[in-house]
Protein backbone atom coordinates (compact mmCIF):
# COMPACT_ATOMS: atom_id res chain seq x y z
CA UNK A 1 47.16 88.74 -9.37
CA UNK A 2 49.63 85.67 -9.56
CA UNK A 3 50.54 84.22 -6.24
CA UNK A 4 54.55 85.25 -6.90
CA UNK A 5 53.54 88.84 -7.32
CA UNK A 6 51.95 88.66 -4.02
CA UNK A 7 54.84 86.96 -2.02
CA UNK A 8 56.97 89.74 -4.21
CA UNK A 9 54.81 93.12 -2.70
CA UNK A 10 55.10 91.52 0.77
CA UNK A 11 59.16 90.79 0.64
CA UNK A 12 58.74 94.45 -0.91
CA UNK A 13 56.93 95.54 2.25
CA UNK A 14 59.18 93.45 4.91
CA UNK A 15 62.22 94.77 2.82
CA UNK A 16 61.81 98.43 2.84
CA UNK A 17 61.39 98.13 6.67
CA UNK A 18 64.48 95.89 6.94
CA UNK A 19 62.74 93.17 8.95
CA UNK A 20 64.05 90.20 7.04
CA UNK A 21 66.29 89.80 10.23
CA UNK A 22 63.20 88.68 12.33
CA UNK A 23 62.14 86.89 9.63
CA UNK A 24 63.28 82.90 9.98
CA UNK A 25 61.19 79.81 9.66
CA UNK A 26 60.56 79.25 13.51
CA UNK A 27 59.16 82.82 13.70
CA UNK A 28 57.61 83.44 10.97
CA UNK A 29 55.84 79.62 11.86
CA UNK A 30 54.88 81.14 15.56
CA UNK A 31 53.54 84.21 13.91
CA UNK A 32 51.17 82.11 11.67
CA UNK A 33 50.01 80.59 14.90
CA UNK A 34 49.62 84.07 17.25
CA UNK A 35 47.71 85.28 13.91
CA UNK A 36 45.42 82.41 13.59
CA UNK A 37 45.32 82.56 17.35
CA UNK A 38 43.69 86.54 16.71
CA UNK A 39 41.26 85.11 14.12
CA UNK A 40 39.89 82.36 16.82
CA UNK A 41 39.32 85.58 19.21
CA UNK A 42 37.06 87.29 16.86
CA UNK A 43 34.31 84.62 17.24
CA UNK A 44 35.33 83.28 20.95
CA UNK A 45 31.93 83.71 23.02
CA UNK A 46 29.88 84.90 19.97
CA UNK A 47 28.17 82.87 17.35
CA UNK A 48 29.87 82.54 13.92
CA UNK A 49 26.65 83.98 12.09
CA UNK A 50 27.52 86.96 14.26
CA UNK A 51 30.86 87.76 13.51
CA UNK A 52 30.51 86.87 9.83
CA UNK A 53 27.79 89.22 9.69
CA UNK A 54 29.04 92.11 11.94
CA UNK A 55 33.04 92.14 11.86
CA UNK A 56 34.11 91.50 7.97
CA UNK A 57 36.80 94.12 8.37
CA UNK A 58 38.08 92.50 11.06
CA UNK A 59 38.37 89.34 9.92
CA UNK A 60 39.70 90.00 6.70
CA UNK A 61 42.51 91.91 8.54
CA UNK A 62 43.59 88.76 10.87
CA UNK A 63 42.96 86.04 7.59
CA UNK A 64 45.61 88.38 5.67
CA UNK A 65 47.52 88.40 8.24
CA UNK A 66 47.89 84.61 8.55
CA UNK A 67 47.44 84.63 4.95
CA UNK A 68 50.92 86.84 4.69
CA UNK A 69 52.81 85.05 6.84
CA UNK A 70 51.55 81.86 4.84
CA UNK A 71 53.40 83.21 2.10
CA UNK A 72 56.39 84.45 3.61
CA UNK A 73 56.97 81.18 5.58
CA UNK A 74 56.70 79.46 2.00
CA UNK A 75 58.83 81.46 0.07
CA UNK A 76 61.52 81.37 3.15
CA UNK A 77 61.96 77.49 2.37
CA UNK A 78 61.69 77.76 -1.10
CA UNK A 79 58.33 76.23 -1.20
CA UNK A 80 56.20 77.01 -3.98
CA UNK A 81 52.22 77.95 -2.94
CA UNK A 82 50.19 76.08 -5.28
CA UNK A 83 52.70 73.19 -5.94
CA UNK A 84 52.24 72.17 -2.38
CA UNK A 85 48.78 73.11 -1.87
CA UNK A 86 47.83 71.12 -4.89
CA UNK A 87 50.02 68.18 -3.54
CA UNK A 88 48.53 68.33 -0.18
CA UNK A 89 44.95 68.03 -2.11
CA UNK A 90 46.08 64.98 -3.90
CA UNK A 91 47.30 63.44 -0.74
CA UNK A 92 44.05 64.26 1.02
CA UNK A 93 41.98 62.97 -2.35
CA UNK A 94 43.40 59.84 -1.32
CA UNK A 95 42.94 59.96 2.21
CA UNK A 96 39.16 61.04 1.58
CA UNK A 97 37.50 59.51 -0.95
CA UNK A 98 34.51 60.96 -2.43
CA UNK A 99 32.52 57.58 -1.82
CA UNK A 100 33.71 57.37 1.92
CA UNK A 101 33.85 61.17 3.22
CA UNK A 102 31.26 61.97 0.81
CA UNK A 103 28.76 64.29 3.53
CA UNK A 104 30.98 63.00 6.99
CA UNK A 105 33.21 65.11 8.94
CA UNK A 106 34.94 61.86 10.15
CA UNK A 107 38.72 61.92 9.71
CA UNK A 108 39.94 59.64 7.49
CA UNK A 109 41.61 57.04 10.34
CA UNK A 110 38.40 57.43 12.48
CA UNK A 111 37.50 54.16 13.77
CA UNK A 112 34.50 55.44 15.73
């Protein structure tokens, strides 16, 4: 399934419900947080092994949820998904050069 037929099943969704209303950039940007926020709680106090092992349904509920709001934040400003993932990936090519991230979790601007 194409990205755009995705974004269209979830307007779909949002539409039949008539929640466009709620839907503008500022909250649909706070709901990506408060989502990503309910991800982080799944593994607060536990190891990740743990909750990758024992709560896949529950994690693959709270990534589509930030993974829906993704979209619909992207499609409200007329952004297309891939074009600006894949021109966030050359920017960070740049930043992170195979020959000087290659193995290093260092940012790119580290100086330490």
């Amino acid at each position: 399934m194409e990205i755009q037929e995705l974004v269209d099943e979830i307007n779909q969704f949002r539409d039949e419900r008539n929640w466009r209303q709620f839907h503008n950039a500022k909250d649909l940007a706070l709901s990506i947080s408060l989502e990503a926020s309910e991800l982080l709680e799944l593994f607060q106090w536990k190891s990740a092994d743990d909750v990758v092992s024992g709560s896949q349904q529950e994690l693959a509920e709270e990534l589509a949820d930030v993974l829906i709001y993704c979209l619909m934040l992207a499609d409200d400003l007329d952004f297309d998904p891939g074009t600006i993932i894949r021109q966030k990936l050359e920017t960070n090519r740049q930043k992170y050069t195979i020959e000087e991230s290659y193995g290093s979790s260092e940012k790119y601007n580290s100086t330490e």
